[in-house]
PDB file of N, CA and C in Angstrom:
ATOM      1  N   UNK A   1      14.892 -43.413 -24.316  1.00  0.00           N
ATOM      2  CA  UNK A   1      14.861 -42.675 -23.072  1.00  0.00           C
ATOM      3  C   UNK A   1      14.548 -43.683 -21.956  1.00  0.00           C
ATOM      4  N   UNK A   2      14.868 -43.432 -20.947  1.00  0.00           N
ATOM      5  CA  UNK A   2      15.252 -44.337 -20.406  1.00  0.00           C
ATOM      6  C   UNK A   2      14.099 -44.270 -18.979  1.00  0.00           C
ATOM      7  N   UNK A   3      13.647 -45.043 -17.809  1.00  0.00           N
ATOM      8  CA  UNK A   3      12.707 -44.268 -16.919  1.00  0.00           C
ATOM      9  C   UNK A   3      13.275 -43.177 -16.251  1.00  0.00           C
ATOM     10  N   UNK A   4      14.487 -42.938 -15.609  1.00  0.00           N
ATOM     11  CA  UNK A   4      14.862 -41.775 -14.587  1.00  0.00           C
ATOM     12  C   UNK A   4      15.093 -40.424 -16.005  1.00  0.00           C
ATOM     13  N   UNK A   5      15.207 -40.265 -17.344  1.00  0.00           N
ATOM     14  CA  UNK A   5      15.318 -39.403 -18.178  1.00  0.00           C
ATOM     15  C   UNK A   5      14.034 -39.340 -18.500  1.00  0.00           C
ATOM     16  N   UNK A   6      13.115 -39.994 -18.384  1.00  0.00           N
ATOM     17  CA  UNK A   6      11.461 -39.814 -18.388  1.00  0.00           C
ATOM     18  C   UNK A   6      10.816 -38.955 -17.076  1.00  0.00           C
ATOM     19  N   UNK A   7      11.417 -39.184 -15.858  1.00  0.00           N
ATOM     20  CA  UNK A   7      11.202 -38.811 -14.464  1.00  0.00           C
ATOM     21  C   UNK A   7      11.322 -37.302 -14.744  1.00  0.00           C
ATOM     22  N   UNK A   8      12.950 -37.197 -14.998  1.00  0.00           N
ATOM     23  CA  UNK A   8      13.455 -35.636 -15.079  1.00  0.00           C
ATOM     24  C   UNK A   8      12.691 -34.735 -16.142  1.00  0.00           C
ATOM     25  N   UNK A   9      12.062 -35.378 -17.257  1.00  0.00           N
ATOM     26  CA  UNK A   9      11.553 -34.801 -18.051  1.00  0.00           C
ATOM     27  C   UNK A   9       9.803 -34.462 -17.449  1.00  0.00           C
ATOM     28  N   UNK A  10       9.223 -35.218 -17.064  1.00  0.00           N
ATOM     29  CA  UNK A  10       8.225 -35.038 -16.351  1.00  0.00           C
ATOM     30  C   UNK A  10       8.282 -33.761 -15.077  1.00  0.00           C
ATOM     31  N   UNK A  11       8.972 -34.100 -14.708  1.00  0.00           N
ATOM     32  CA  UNK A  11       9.632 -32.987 -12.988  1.00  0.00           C
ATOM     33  C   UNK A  11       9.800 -31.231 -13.941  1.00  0.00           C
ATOM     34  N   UNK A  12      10.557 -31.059 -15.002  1.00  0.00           N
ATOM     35  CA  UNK A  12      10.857 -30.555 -15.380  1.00  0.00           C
ATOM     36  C   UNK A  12       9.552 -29.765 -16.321  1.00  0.00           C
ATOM     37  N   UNK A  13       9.191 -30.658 -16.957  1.00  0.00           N
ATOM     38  CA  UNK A  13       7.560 -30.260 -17.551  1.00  0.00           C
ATOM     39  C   UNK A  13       6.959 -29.003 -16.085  1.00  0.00           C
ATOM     40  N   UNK A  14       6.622 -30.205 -15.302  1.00  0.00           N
ATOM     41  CA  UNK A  14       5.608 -29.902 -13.828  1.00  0.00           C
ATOM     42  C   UNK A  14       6.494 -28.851 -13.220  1.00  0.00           C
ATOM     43  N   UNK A  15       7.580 -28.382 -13.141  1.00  0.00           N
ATOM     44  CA  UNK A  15       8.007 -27.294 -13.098  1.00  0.00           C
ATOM     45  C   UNK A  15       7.789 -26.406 -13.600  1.00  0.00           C
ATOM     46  N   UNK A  16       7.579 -26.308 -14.647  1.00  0.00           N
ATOM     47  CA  UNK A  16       7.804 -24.946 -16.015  1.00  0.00           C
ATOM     48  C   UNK A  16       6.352 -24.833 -15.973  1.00  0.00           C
ATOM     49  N   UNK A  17       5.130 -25.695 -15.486  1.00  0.00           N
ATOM     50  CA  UNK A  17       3.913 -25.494 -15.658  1.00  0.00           C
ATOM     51  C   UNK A  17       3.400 -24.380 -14.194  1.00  0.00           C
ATOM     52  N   UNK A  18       3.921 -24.965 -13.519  1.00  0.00           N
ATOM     53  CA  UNK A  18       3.564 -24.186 -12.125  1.00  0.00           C
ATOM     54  C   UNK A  18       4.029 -23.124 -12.308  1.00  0.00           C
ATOM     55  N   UNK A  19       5.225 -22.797 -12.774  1.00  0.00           N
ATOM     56  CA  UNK A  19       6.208 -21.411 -12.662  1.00  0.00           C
ATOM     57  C   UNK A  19       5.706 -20.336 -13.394  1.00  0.00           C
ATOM     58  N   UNK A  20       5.088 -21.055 -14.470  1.00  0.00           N
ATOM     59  CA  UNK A  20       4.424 -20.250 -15.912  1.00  0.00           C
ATOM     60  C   UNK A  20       3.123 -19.622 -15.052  1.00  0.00           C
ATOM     61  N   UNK A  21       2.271 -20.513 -14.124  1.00  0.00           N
ATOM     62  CA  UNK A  21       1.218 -20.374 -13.307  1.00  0.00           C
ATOM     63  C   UNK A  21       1.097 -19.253 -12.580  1.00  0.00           C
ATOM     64  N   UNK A  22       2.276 -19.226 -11.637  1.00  0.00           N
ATOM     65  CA  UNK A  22       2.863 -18.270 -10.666  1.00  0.00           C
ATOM     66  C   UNK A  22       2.671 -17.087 -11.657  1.00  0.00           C
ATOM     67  N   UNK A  23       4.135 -16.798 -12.661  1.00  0.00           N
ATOM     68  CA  UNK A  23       4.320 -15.526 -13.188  1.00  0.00           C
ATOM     69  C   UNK A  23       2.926 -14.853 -13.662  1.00  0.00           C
ATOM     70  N   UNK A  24       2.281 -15.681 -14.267  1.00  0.00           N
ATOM     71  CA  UNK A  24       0.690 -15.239 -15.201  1.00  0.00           C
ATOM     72  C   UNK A  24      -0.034 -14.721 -13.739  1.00  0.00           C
ATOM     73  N   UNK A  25      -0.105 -15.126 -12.585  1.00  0.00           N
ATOM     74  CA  UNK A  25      -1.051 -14.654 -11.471  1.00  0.00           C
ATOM     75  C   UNK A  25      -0.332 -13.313 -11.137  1.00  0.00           C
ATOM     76  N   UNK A  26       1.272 -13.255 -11.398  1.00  0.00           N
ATOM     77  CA  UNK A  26       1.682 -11.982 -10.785  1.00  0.00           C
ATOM     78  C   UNK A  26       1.368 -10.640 -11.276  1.00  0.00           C
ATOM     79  N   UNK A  27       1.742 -11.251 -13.168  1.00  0.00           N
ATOM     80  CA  UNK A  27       1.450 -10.431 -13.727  1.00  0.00           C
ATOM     81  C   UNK A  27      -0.174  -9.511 -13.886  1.00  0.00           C
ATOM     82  N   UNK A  28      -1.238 -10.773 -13.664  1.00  0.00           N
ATOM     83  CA  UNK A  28      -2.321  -9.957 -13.883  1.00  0.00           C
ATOM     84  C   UNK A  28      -3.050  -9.662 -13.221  1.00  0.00           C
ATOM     85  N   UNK A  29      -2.431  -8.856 -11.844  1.00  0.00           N
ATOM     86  CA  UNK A  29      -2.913  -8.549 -11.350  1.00  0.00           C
ATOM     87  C   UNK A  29      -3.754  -7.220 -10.879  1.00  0.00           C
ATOM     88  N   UNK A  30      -4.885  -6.841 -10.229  1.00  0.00           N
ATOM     89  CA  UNK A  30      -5.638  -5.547 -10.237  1.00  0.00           C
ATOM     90  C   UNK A  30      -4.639  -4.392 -10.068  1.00  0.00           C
ATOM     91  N   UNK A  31      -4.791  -3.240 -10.695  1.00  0.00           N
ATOM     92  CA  UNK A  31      -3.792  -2.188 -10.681  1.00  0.00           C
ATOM     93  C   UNK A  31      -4.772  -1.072 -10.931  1.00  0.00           C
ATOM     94  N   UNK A  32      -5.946  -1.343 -10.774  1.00  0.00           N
ATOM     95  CA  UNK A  32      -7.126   0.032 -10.816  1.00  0.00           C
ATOM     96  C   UNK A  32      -7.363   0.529  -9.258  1.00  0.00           C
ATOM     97  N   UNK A  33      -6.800   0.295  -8.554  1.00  0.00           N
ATOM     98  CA  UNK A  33      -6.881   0.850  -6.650  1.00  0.00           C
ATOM     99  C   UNK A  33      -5.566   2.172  -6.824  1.00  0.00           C
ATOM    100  N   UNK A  34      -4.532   1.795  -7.036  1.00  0.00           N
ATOM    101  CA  UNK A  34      -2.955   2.473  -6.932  1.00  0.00           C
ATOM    102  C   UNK A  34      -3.471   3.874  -6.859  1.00  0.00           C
ATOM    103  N   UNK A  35      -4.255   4.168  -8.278  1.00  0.00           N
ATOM    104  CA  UNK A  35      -4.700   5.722  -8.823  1.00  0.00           C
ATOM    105  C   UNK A  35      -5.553   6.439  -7.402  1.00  0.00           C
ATOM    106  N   UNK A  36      -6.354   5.340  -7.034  1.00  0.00           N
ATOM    107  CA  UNK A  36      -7.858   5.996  -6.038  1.00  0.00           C
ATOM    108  C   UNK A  36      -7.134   6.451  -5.152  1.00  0.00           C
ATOM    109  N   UNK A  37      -6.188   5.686  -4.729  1.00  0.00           N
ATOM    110  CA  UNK A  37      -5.479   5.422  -2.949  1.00  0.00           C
ATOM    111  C   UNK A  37      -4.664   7.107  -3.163  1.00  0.00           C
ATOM    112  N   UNK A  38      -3.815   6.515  -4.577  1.00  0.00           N
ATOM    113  CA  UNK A  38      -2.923   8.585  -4.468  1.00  0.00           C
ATOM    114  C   UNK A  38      -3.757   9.506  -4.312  1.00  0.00           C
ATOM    115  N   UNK A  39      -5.245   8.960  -5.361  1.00  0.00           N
ATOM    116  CA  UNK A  39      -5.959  10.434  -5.162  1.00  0.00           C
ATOM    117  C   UNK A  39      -6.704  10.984  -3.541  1.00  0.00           C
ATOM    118  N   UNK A  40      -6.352   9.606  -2.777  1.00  0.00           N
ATOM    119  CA  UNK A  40      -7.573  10.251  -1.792  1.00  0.00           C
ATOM    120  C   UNK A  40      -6.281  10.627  -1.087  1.00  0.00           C
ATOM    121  N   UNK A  41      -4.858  10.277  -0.979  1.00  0.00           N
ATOM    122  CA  UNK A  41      -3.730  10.718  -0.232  1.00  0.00           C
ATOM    123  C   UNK A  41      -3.754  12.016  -0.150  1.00  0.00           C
ATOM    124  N   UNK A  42      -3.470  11.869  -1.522  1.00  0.00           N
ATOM    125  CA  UNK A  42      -3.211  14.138  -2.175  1.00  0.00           C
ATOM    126  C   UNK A  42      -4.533  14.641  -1.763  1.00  0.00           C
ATOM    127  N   UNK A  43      -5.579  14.385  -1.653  1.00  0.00           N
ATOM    128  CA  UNK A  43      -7.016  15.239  -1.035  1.00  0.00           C
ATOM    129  C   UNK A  43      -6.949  15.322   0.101  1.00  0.00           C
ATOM    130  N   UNK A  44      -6.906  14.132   1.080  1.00  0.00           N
ATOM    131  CA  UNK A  44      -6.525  14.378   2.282  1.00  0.00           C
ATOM    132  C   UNK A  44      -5.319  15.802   2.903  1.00  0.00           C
ATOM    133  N   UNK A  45      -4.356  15.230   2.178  1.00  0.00           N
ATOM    134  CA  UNK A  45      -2.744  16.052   2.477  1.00  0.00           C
ATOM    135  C   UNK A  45      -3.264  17.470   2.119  1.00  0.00           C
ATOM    136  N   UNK A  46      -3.926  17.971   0.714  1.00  0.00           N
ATOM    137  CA  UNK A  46      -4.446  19.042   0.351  1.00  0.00           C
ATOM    138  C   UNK A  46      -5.242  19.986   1.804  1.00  0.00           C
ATOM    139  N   UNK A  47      -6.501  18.827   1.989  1.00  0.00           N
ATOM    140  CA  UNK A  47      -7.542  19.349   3.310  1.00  0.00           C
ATOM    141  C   UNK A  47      -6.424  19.757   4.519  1.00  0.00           C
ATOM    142  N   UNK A  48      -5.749  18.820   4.840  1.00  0.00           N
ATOM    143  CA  UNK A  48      -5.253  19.338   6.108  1.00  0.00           C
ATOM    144  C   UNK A  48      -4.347  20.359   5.904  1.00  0.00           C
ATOM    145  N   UNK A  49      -3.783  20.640   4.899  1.00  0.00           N
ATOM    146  CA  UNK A  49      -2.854  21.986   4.417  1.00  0.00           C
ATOM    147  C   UNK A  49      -3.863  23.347   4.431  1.00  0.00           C
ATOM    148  N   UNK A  50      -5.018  23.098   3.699  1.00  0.00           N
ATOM    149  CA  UNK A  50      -5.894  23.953   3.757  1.00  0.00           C
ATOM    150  C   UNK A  50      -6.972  24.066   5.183  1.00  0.00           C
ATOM    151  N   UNK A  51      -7.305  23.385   5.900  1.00  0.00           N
ATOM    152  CA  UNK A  51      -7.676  23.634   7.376  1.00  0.00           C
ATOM    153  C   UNK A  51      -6.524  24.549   8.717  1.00  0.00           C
ATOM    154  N   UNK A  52      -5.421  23.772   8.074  1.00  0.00           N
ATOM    155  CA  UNK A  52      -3.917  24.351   8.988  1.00  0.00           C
ATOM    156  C   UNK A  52      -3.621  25.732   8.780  1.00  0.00           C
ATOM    157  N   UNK A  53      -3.469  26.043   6.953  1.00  0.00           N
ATOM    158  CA  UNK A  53      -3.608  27.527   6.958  1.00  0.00           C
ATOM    159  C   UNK A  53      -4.526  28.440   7.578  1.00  0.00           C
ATOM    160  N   UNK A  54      -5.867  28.160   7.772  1.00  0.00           N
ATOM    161  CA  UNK A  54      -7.046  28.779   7.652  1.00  0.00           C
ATOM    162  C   UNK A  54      -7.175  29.203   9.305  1.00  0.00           C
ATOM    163  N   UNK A  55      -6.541  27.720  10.216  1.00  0.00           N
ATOM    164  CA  UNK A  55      -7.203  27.636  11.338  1.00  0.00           C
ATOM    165  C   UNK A  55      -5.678  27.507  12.537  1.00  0.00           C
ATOM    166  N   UNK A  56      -4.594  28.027  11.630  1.00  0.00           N
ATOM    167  CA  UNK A  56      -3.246  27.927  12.410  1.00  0.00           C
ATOM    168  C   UNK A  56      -3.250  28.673  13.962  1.00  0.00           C
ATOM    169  N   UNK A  57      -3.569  29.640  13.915  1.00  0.00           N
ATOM    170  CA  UNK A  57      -4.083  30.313  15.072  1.00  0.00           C
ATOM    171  C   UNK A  57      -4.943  29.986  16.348  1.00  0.00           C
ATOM    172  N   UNK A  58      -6.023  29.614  15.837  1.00  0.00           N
ATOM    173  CA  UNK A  58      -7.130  28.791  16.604  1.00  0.00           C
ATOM    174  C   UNK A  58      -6.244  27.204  16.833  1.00  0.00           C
ATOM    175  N   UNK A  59      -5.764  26.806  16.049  1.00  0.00           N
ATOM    176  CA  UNK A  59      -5.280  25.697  16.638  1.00  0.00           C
ATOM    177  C   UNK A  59      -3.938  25.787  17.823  1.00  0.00           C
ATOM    178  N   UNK A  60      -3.230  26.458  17.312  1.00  0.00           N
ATOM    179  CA  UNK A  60      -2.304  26.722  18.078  1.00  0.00           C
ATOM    180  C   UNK A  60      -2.901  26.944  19.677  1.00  0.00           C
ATOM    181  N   UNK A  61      -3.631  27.892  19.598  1.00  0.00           N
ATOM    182  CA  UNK A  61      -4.378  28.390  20.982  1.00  0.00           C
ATOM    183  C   UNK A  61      -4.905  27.085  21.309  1.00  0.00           C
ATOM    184  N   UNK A  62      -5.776  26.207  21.095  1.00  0.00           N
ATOM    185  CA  UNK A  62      -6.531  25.208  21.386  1.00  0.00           C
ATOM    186  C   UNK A  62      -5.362  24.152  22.235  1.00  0.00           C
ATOM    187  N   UNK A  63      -4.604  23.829  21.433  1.00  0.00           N
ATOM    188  CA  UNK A  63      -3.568  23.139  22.133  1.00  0.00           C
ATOM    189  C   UNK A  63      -2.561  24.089  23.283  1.00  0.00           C
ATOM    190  N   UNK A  64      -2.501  25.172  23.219  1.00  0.00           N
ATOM    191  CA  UNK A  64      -1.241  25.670  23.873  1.00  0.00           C
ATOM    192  C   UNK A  64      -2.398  25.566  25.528  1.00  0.00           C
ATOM    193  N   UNK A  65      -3.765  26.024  25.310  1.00  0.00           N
ATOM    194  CA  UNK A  65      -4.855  25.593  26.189  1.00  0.00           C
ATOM    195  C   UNK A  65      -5.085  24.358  26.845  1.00  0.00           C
ATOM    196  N   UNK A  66      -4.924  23.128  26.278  1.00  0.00           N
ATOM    197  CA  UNK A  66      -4.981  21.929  26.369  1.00  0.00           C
ATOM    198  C   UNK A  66      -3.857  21.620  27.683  1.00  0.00           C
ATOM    199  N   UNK A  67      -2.490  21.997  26.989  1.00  0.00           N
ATOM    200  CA  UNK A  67      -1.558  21.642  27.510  1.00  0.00           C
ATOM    201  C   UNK A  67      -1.299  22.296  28.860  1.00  0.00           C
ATOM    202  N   UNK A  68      -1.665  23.519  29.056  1.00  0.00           N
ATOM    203  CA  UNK A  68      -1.767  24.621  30.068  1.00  0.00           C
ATOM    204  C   UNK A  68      -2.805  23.873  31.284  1.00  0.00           C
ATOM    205  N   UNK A  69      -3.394  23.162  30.509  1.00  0.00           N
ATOM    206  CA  UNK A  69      -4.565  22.460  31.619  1.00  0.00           C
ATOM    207  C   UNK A  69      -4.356  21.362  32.162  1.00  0.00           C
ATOM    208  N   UNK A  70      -3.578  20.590  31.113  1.00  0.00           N
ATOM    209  CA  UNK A  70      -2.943  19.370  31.787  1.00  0.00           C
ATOM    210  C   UNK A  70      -2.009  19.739  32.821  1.00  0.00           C
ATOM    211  N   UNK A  71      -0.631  20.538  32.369  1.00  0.00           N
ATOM    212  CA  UNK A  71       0.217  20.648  33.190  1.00  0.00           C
ATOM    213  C   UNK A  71      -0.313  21.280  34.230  1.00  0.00           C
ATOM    214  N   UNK A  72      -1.091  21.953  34.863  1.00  0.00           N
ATOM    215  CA  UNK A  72      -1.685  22.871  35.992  1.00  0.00           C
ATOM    216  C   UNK A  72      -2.062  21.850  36.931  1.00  0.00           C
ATOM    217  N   UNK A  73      -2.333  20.964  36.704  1.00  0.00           N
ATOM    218  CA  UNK A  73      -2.964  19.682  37.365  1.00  0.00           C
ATOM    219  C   UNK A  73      -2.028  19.088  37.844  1.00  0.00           C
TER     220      UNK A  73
END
């Protein structure tokens, strides 16, 4: 083997070492958040479905009020 077939073999090593590096960091990465984040989404989305039913009326008025006050001005 010759030095520049020693070079390429080296380059080539130091390639496959870093790359191997990379994939192993991608792969192991934290995946215990994903679950919390949906659950507090769907609780949230839940609350405001359940405040909106409850308080559709009162809200409606609150804003149709709001707006009645701005525009008067």
């Amino acid at each position: 083997m010759n030095l520049l077939q020693s070079m390429a073999a080296n380059v080539t090593t130091g390639t496959t070492i870093v790359l191997t590096g990379i994939e192993r960091r991608m792969t192991d990465r934290e995946r215990g958040d994903v679950p919390g984040w949906v659950l507090i989404t769907l609780m949230t989305a839940g609350l405001v479905t359940a405040l909106w039913t409850l308080a559709s009326a009162q809200l409606t008025a609150l804003f149709t009020q709001a707006m009645d006050s701005v525009s008067k001005r």
